[in-house]
Protein backbone atom coordinates (compact mmCIF):
# COMPACT_ATOMS: atom_id res chain seq x y z
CA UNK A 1 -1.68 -33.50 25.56
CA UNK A 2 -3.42 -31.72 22.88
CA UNK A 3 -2.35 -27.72 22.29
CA UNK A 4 -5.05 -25.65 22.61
CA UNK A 5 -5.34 -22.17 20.68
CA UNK A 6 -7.12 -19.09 21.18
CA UNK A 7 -8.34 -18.59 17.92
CA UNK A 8 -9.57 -21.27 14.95
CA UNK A 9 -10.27 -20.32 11.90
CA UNK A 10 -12.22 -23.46 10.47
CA UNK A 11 -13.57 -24.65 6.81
CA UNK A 12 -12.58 -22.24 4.72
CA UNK A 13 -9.87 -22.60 1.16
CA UNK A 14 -6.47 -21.26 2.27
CA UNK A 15 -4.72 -19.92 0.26
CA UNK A 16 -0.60 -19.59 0.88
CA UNK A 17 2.38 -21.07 0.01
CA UNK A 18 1.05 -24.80 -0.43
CA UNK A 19 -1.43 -23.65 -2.70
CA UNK A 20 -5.35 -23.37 -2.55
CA UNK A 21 -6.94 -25.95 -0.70
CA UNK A 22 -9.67 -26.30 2.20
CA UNK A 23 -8.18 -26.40 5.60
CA UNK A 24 -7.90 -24.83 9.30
CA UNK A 25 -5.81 -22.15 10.46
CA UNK A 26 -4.94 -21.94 14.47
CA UNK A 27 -3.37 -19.20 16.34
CA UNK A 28 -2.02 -18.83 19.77
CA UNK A 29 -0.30 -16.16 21.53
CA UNK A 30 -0.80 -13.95 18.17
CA UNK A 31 0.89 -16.25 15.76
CA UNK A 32 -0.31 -18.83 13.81
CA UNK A 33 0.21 -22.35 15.74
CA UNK A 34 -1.17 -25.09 13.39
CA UNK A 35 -2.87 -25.31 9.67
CA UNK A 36 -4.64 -28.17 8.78
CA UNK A 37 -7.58 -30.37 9.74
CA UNK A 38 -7.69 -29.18 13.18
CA UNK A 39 -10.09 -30.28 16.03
CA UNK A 40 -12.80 -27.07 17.05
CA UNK A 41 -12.86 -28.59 20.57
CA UNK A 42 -8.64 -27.19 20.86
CA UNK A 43 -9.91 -23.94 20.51
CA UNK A 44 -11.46 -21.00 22.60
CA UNK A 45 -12.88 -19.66 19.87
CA UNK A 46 -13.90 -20.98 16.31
CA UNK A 47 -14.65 -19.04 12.99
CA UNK A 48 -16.95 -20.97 10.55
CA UNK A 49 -14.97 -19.99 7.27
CA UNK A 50 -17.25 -22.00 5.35
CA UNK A 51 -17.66 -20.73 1.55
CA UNK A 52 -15.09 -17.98 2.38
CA UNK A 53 -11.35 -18.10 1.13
CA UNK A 54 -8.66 -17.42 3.68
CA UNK A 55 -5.62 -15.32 2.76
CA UNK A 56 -2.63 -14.26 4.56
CA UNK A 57 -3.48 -10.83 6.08
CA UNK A 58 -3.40 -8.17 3.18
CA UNK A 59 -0.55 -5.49 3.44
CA UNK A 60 -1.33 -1.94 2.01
CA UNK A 61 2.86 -0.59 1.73
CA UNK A 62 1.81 3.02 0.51
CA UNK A 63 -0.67 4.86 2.49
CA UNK A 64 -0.99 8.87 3.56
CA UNK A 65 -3.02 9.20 6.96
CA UNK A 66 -2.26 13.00 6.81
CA UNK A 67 -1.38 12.95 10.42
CA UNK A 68 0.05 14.93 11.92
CA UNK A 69 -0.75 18.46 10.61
CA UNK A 70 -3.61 17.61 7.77
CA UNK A 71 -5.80 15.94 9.92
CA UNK A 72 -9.10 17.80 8.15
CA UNK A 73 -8.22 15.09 5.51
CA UNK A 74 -7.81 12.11 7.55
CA UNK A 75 -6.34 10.85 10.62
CA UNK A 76 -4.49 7.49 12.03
CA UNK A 77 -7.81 6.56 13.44
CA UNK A 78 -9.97 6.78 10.83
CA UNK A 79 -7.72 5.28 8.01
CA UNK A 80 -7.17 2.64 10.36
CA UNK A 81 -10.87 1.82 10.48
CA UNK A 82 -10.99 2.04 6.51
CA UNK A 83 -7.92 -0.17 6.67
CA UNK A 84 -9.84 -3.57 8.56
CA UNK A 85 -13.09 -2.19 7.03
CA UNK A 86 -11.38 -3.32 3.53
CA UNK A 87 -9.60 -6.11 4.85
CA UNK A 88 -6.23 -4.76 5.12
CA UNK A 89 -4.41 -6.16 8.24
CA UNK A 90 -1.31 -3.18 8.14
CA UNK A 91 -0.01 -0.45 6.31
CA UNK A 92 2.93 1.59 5.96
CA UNK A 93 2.22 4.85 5.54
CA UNK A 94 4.05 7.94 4.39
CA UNK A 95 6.42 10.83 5.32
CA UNK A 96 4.52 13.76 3.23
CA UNK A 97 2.95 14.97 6.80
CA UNK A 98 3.16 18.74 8.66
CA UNK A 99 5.89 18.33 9.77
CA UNK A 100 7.43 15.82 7.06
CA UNK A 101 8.70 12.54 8.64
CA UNK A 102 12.78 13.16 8.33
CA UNK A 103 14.13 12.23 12.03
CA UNK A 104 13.95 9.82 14.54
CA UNK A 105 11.87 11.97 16.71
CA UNK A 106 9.24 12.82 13.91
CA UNK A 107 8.72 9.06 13.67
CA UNK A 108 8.72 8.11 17.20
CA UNK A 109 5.93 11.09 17.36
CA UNK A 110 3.66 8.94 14.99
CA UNK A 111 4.13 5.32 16.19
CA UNK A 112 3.12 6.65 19.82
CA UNK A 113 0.11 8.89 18.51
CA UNK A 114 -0.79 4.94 15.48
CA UNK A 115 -0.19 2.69 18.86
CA UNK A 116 -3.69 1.41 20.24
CA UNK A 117 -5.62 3.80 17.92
CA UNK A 118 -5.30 2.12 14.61
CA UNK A 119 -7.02 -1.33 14.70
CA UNK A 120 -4.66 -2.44 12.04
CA UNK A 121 -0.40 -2.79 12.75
CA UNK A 122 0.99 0.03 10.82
CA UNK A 123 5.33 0.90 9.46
CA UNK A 124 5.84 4.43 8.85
CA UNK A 125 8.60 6.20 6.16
CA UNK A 126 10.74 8.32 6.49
CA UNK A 127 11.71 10.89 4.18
CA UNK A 128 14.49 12.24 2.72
CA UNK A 129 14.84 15.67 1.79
CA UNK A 130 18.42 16.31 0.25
CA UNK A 131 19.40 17.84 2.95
CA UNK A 132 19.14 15.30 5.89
CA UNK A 133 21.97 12.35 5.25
CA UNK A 134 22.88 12.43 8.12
CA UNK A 135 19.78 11.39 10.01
CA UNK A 136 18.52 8.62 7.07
CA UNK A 137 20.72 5.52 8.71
CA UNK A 138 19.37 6.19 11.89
CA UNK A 139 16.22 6.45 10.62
CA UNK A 140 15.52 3.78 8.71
CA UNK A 141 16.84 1.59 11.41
CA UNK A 142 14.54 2.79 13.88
CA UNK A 143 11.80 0.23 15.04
CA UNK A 144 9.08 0.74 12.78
CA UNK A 145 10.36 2.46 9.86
CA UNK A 146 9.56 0.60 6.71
CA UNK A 147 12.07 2.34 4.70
CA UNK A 148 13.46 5.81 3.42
CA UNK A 149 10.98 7.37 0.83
CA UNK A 150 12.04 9.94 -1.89
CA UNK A 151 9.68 12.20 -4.46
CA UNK A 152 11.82 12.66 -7.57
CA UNK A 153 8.69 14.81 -8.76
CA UNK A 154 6.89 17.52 -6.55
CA UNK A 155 3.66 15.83 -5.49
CA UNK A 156 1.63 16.67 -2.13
CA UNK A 157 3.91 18.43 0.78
CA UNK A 158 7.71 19.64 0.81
CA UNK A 159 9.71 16.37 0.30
CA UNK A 160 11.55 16.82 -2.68
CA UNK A 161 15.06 15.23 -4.05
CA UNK A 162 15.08 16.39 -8.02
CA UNK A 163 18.94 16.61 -9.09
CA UNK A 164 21.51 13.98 -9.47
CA UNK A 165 23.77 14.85 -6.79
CA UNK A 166 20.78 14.77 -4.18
CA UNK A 167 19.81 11.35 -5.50
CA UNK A 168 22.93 10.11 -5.18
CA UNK A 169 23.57 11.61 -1.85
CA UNK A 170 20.42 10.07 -0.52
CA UNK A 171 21.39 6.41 -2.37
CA UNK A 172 24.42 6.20 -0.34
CA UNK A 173 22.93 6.92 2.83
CA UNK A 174 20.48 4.06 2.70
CA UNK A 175 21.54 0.88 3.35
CA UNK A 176 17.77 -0.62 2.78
CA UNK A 177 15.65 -0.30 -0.20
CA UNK A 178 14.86 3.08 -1.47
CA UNK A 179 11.18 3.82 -2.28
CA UNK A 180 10.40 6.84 -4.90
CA UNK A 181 8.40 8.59 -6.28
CA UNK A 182 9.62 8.80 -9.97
CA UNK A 183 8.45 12.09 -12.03
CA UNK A 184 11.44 14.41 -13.37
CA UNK A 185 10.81 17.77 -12.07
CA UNK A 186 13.09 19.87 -13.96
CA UNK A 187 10.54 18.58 -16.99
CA UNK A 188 7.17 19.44 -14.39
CA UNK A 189 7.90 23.00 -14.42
CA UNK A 190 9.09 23.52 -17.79
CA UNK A 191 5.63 21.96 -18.70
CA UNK A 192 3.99 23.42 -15.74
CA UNK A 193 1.86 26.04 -18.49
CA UNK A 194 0.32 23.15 -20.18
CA UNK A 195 -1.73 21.95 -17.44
CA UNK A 196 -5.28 24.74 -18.28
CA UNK A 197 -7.35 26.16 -15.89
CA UNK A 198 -10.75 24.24 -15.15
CA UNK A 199 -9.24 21.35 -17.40
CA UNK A 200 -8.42 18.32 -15.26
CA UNK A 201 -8.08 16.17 -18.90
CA UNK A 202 -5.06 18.24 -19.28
CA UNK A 203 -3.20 16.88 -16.03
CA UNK A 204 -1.65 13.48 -18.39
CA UNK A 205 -0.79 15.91 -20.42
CA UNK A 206 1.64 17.94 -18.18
CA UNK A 207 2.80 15.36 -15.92
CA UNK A 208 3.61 13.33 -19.39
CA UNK A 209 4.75 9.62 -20.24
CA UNK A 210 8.01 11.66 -20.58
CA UNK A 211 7.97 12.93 -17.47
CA UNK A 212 7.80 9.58 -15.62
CA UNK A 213 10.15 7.51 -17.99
CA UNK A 214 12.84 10.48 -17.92
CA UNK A 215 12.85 10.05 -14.17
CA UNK A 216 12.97 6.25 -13.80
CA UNK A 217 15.60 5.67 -16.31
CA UNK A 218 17.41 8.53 -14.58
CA UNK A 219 17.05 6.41 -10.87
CA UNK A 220 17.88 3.45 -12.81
CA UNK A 221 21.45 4.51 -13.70
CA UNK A 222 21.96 6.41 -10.35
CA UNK A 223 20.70 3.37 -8.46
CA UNK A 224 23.64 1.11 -9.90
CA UNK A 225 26.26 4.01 -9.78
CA UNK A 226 25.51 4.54 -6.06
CA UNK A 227 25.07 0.61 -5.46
CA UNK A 228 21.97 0.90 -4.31
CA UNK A 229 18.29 -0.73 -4.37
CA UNK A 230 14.79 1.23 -5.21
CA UNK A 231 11.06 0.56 -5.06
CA UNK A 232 9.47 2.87 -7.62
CA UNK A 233 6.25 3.72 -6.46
CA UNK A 234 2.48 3.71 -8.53
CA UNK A 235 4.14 2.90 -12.09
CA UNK A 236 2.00 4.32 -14.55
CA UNK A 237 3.07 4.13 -18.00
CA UNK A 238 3.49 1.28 -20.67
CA UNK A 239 7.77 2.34 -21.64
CA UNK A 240 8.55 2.10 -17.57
CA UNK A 241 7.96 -1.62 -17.56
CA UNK A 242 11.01 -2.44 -19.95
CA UNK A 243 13.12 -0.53 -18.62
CA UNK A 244 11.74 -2.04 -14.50
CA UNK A 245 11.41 -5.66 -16.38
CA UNK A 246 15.71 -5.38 -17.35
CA UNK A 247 16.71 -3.60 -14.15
CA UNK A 248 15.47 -6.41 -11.36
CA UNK A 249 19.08 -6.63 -9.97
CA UNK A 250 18.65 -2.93 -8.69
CA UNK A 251 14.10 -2.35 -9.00
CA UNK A 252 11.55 -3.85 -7.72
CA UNK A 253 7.80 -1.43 -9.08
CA UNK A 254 4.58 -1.38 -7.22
CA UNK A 255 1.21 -0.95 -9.16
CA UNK A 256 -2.16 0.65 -8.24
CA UNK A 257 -5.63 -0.29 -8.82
CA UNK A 258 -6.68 2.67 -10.17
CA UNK A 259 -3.89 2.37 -12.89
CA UNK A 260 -5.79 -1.10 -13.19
CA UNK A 261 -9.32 -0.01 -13.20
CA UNK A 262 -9.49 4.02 -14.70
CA UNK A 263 -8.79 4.82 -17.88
CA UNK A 264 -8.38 8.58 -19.65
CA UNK A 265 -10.31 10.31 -20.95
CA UNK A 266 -13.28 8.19 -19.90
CA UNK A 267 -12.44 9.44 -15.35
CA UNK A 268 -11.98 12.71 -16.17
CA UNK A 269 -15.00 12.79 -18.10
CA UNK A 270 -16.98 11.35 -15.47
CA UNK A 271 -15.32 12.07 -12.28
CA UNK A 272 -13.66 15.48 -13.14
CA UNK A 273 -10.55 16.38 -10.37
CA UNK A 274 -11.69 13.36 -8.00
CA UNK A 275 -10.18 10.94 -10.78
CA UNK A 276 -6.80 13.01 -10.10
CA UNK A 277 -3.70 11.65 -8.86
CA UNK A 278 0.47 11.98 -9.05
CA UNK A 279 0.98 10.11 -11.31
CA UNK A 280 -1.77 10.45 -13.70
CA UNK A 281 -4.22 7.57 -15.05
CA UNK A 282 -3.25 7.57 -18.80
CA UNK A 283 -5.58 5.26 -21.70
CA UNK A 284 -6.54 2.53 -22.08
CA UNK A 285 -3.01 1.59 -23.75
CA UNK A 286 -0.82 2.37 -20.70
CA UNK A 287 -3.56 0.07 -18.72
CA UNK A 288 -3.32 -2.91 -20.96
CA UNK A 289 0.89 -2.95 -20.32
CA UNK A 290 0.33 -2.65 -16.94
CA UNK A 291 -1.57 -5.70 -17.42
CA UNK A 292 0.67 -7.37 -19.05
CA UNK A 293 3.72 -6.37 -16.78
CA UNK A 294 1.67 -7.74 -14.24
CA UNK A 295 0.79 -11.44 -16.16
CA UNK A 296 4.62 -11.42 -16.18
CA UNK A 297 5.82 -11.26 -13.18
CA UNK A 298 7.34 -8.25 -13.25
CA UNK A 299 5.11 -6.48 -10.66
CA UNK A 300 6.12 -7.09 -7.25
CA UNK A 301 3.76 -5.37 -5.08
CA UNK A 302 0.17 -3.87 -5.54
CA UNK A 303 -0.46 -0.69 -2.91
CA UNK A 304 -3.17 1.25 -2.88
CA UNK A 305 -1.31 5.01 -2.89
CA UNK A 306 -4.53 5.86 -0.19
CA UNK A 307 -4.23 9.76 -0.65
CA UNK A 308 -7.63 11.56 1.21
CA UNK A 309 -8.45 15.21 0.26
CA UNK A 310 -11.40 16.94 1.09
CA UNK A 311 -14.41 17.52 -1.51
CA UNK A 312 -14.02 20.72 -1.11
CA UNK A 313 -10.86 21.16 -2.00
CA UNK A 314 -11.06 18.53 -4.92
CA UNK A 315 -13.49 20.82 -6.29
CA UNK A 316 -11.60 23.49 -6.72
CA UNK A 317 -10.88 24.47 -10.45
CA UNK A 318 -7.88 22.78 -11.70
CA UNK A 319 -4.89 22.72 -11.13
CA UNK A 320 -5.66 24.24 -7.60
CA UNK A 321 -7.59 21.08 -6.85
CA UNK A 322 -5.14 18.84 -4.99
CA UNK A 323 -3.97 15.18 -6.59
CA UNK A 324 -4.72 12.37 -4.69
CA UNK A 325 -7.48 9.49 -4.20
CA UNK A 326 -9.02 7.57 -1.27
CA UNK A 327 -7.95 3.67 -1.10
CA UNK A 328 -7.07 1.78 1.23
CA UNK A 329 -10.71 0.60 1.91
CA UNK A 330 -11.12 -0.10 -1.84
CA UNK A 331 -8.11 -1.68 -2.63
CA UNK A 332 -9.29 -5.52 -1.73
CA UNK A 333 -12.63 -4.90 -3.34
CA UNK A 334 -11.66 -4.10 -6.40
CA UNK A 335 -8.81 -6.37 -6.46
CA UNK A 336 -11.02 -9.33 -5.99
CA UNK A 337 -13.05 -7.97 -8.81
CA UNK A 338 -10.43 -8.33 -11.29
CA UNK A 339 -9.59 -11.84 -9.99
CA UNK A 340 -13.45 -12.36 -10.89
CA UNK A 341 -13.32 -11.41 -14.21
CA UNK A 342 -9.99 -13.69 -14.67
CA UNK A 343 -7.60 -10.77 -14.70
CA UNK A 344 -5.24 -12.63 -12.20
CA UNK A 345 -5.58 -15.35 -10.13
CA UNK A 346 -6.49 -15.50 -6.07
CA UNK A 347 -2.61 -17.01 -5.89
CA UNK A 348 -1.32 -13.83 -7.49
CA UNK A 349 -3.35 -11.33 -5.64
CA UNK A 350 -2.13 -12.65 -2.43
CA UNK A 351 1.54 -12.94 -3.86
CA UNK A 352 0.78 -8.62 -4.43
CA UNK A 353 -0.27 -7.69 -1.40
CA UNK A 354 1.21 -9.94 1.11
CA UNK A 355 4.35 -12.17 -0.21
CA UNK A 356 5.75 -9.22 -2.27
CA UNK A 357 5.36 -7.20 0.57
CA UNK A 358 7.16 -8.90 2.64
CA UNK A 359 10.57 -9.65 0.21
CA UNK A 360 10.55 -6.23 -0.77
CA UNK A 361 10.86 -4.32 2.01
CA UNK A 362 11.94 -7.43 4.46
CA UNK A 363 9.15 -7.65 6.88
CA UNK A 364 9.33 -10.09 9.86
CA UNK A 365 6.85 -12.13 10.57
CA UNK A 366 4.30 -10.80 8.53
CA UNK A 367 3.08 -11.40 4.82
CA UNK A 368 2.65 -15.49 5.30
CA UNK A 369 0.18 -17.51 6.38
CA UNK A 370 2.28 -20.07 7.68
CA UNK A 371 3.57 -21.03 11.17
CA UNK A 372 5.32 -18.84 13.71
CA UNK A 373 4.22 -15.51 11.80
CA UNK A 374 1.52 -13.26 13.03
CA UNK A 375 -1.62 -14.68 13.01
CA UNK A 376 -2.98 -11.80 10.45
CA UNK A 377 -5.77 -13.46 8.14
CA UNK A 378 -8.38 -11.72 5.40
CA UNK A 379 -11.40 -13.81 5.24
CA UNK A 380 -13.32 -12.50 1.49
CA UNK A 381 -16.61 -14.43 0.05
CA UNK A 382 -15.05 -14.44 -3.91
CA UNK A 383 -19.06 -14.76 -4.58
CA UNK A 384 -20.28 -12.02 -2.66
CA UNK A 385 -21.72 -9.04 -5.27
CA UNK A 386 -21.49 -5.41 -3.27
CA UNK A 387 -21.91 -1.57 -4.51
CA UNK A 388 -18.80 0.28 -3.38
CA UNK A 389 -20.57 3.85 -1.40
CA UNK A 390 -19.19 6.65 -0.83
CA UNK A 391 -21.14 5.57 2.65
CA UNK A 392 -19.21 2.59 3.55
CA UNK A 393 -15.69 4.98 3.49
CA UNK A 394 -14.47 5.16 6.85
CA UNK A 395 -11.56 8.17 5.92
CA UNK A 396 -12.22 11.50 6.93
CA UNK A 397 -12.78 12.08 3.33
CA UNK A 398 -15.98 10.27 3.13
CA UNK A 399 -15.61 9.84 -1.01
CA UNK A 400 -14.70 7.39 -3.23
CA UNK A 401 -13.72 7.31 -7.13
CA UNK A 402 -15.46 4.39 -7.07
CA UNK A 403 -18.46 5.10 -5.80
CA UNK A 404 -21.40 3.30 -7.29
CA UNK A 405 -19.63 0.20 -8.75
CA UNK A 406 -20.85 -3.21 -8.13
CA UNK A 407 -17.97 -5.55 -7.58
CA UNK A 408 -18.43 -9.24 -6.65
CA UNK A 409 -15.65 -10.59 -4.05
CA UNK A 410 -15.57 -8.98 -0.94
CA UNK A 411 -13.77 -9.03 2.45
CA UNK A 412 -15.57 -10.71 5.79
CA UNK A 413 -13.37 -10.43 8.10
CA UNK A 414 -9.72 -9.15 9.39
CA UNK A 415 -8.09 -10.99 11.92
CA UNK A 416 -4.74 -9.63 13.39
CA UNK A 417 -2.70 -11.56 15.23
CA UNK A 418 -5.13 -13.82 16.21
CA UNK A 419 -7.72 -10.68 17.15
CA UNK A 420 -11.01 -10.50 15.05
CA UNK A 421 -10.94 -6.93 14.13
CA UNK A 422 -13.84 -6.92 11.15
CA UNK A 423 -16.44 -9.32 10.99
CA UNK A 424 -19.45 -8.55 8.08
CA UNK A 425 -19.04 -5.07 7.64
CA UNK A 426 -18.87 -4.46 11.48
CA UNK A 427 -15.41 -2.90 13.18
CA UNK A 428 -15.26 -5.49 16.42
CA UNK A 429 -13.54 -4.85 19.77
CA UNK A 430 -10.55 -1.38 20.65
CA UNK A 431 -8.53 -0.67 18.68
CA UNK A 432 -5.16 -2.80 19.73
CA UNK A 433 -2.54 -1.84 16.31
CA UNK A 434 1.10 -1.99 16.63
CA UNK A 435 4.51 -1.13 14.77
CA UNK A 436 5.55 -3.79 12.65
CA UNK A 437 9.57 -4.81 12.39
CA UNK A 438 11.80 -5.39 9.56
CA UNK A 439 14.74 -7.57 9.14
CA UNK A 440 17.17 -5.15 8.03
CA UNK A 441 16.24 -2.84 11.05
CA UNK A 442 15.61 -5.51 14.11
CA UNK A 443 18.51 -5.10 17.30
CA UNK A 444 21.99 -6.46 16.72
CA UNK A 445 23.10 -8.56 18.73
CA UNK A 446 26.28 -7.73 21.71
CA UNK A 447 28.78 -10.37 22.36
CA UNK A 448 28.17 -11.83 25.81
């Protein structure tokens, strides 16, 4: 008797772990039942993916949804909604909330207020404070927790880990990777005078190359004295990818696309505060290595740091104006733009934002397209020419950086787990998102 699916996505190029090549994708009971040349009569329903490339859903790992206790920024809802907007099928979001994500009850809080609000899946962080050892094991093995995340540097809210001793305390809690945010901060306030009133150019200048490659080669050597494994967050600078390219038995780095796009002093020029972030986009030569570390191989994951603030409070003068940029909407967009103009392939871009997902922080049954995982699919016309708007954003925000640039490549549709979510432009159906699970932290077994 022939299966029959719920869901059949039909015509389109696939692109996964056999390649790129046209073909179907089926899904029943959430998960992806059959890929191949598949009958549309098995199916209840049928997707024409004609002229559109399918990819394994795309996995934004570093988001901040500013809820609970910034919600005038953004909420779970709404960054969900920019989430499938932009084609991303989950995202893990992070612990720099009011109050900070640092126990089991804190995270519990969130996955019941994310759980059939968000229309995509969502992980959450937690976050380690120096003080709070204690609670990081049971943390980070509580279902859906993505991982333990540290700021080295002082960024937005009060997580902050900044001398040895904490770092190392913190490195021996965790027994899964450890993802930071990697500025020295003893060297942020010694510098602290050089960033000028109503000059944004000047924030490079304070939080320095220095500053980022004192910190990583500091977690670097702490990381193997401790044992341990880290994730360094939104690298930035062209003398942190030696030192991330010789430490892969310990690092794994994540890149941005606005580290890939922006260039100093050209977005400060144009964009003034909104084209500032922790850490800072450098020139043009910082860009070009982060190129190249990406040609490579040495990046492992591409996130899109999604960090909403208000316009009114990014137009304050500097440095009162808060760092931080919109991105999670953007982040397939201009992605696909770069694939485009032959910056990386389609193969690659997936490999970033779904297969490198999933090794680094050991997601199950996610970050494939391939049978038995979740049936989570982006569906993107490579030839489709749009103008990012700061009216398509979906985030509380309601800005963009990015505002006003044509891009060609854009995504369709977002299915998750077999559930059409996005279809041209268009948020379909409730929202239905749930935690996602992790190898390291899944139930052990008892002994019958």
């Amino acid at each position: 008797m022939t299966d029959r699916f719920d869901l059949l996505v039909k015509g389109g190029t696939l692109v996964n772990h056999d390649g790129c090549g046209e073909g179907d994708v089926a899904v029943k009971d959430g998960r992806i039942a059959a890929i191949g040349q598949i009958d549309a009569g098995t199916a209840e329903t049928v997707i024409d993916a004609s002229g559109l490339h399918v990819l394994p859903g795309v996995i934004d790992s570093q988001v901040h949804l500013r809820e609970p206790g910034l919600e005038h920024k953004d909420d779970l809802e709404h960054g969900g909604r920019a989430a499938v907007l932009g084609g991303v099928t989950a995202v893990f979001e992070m612990p720099n909330t009011k109050p900070a994500t640092t126990d089991v009850p804190a995270l519990e809080d969130k996955i019941s207020r994310a759980t059939d609000r968000m229309f995509c899946d969502f992980a959450f962080f937690g976050g380690a404070t120096g003080r709070n050892g204690d609670d990081l094991r049971a943390l980070e093995s509580a279902p859906g927790c993505c991982g333990i995340k540290m700021f080295m540097g002082s960024s937005t809210g009060s997580l902050l880990v900044h001398t040895d001793d904490g770092v190392r305390e913190v490195l021996r809690a965790v027994r899964r990777r450890l993802t930071v945010h990697s500025e020295d901060e003893d060297m942020l306030r010694d510098r602290r005078e050089l960033a000028e009133f109503g000059k944004v150019e000047t924030h490079p200048v304070w939080r320095s190359v220095e500053v980022a490659v004192s910190s990583t080669t500091r977690l670097l050597r702490l990381a193997r004295e401790a044992g341990g494994r880290v994730h360094v967050l939104h690298v930035s600078t062209a003398e942190e990818v030696p030192l991330l390219a010789a430490a892969k038995d310990v690092a794994t780095m994540e890149l941005l696309p606005q580290h890939l796009t922006l260039t100093a002093p050209d977005c400060y020029e144009r964009l003034g505060s909104l084209a500032q972030m922790n850490p800072p986009i450098r020139d043009a030569r910082h860009r070009e290595a982060l190129w190249k570390a990406l040609r490579d191989g040495v990046v492992d994951v591409i996130g899109s740091d999604h960090a909403p603030h208000t316009l009114e409070e990014k137009r304050q003068p500097y440095p009162k104006s808060p760092s931080g940029l919109p991105g999670v909407q953007t982040l397939v967009p201009i992605m696909l733009n770069h694939v485009n103009e032959g910056r990386l392939s389609l193969e690659r871009f997936v490999d970033l934002t779904s297969h490198g997902v999933q090794r680094v922080f050991g997601l199950a049954g996610k970050g494939r397209m391939a049978v038995g995982y979740d049936g989570d699919l982006t569906l993107v016309d490579m030839g489709a020419t749009r103008t990012i708007s700061n009216d398509w954003i979906a985030s509380k925000c309601g800005w963009t950086p990015f505002d006003g640039m044509q891009v060609k490549g854009w995504p369709m549709a977002t299915i998750i787990r077999g559930r059409v979510v996005m279809r041209d432009d268009e948020i379909q159906g409730e929202a239905g998102g749930r935690a996602c699970t992790f190898m390291e932290a899944l139930p052990k077994r008892t002994s019958p």
